[in-house]
Protein backbone atom coordinates (compact mmCIF):
# COMPACT_ATOMS: atom_id res chain seq x y z
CA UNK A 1 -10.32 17.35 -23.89
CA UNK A 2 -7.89 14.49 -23.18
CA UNK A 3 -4.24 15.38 -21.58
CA UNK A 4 -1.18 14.56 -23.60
CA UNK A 5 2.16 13.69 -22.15
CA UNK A 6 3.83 16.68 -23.40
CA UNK A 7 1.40 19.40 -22.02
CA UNK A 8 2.16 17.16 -19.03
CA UNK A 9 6.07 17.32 -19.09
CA UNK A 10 5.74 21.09 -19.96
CA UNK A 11 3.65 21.86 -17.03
CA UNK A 12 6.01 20.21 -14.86
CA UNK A 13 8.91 21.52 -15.98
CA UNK A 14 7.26 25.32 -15.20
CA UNK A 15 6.34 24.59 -11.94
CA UNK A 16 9.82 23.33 -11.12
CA UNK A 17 11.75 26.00 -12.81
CA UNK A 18 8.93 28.93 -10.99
CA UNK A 19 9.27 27.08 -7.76
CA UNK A 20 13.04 27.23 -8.24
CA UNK A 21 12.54 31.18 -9.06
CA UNK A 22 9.97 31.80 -5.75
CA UNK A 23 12.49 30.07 -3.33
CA UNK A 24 15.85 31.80 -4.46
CA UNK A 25 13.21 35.33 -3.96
CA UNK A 26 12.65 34.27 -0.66
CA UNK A 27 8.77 33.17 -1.36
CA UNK A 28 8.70 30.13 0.49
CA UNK A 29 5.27 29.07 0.21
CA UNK A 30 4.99 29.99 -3.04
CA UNK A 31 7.82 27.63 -4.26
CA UNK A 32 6.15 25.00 -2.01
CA UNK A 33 3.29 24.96 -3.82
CA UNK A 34 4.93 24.96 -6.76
CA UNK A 35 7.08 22.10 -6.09
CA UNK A 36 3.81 20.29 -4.96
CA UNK A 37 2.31 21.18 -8.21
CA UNK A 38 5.40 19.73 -9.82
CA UNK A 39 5.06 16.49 -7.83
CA UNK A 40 1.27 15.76 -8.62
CA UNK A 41 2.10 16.48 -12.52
CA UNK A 42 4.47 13.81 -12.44
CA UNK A 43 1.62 11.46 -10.61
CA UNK A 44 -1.07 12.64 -13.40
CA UNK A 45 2.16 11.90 -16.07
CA UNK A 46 2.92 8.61 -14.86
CA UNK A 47 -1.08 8.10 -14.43
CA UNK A 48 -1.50 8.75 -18.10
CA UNK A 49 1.68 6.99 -19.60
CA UNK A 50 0.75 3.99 -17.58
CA UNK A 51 -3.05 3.41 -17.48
CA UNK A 52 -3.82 6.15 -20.09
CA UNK A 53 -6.14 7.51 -17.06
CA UNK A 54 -6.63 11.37 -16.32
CA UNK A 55 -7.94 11.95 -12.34
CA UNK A 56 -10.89 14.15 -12.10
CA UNK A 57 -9.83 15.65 -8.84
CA UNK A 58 -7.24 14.80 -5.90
CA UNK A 59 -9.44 12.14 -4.34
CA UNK A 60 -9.45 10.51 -7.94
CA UNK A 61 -5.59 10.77 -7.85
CA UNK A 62 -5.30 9.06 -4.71
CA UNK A 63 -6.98 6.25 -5.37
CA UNK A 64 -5.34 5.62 -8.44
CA UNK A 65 -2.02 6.19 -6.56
CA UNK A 66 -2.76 4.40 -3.66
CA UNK A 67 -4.08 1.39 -6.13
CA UNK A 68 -1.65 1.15 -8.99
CA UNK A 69 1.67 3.04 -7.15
CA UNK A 70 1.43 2.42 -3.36
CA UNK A 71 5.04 4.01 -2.96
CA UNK A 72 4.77 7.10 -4.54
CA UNK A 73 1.02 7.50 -2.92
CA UNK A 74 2.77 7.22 0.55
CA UNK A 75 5.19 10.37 -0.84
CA UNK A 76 2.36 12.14 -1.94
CA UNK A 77 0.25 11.31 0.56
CA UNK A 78 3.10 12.78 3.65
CA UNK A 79 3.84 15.76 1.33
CA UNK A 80 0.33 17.15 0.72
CA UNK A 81 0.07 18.21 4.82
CA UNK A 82 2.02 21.15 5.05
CA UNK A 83 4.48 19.13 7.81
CA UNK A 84 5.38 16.50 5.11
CA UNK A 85 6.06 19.49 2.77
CA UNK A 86 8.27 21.91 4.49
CA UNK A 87 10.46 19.04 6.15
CA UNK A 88 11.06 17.78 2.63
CA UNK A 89 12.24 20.81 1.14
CA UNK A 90 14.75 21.51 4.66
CA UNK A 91 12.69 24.82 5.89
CA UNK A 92 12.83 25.39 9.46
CA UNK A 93 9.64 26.10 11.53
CA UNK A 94 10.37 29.26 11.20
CA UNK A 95 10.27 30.14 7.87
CA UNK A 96 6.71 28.47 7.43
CA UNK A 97 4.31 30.77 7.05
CA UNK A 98 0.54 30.27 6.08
């Protein structure tokens, strides 16, 4: 069943506003994913608005990214290892927990 772009914004918008929720309760790694989740739904949005394309998985993502948007793969690509994440985001080492 093909994606639209509004399922896509709507997604996105959840994750942000949950992510927002799970850090402000403390839930660090729960608002990290969520802010991840945020980030890829933006790549699948722009993915789909630009080359009407929907990625099968992250290695399909990637490509495309790394293809068609070098400089947002290179952000996505940094903030998908947990370092890249957790510095973005300002937690210290010692609020990172796996």
């Amino acid at each position: 069943m093909p994606i639209n772009l509004e399922s896509l914004k709507a997604n996105i918008k959840e994750y942000v506003e949950m992510g927002e929720l799970a850090y402000k309760q403390r839930k660090y790694n729960a608002s990290l994913m969520l802010y991840f989740k945020a980030l890829v739904g933006i790549c699948d949005y722009i993915i789909k608005r630009d080359l009407n394309k929907e990625p099968e998985n992250h290695s399909h993502r990637f490509r495309i990214l790394r293809e068609y948007y070098p400089d947002l793969y290179r952000v996505v690509d940094n903030s998908s290892t947990s370092t890249g994440i957790h510095t973005r985001i300002g937690l210290g080492k010692g609020k990172w927990r796996s």
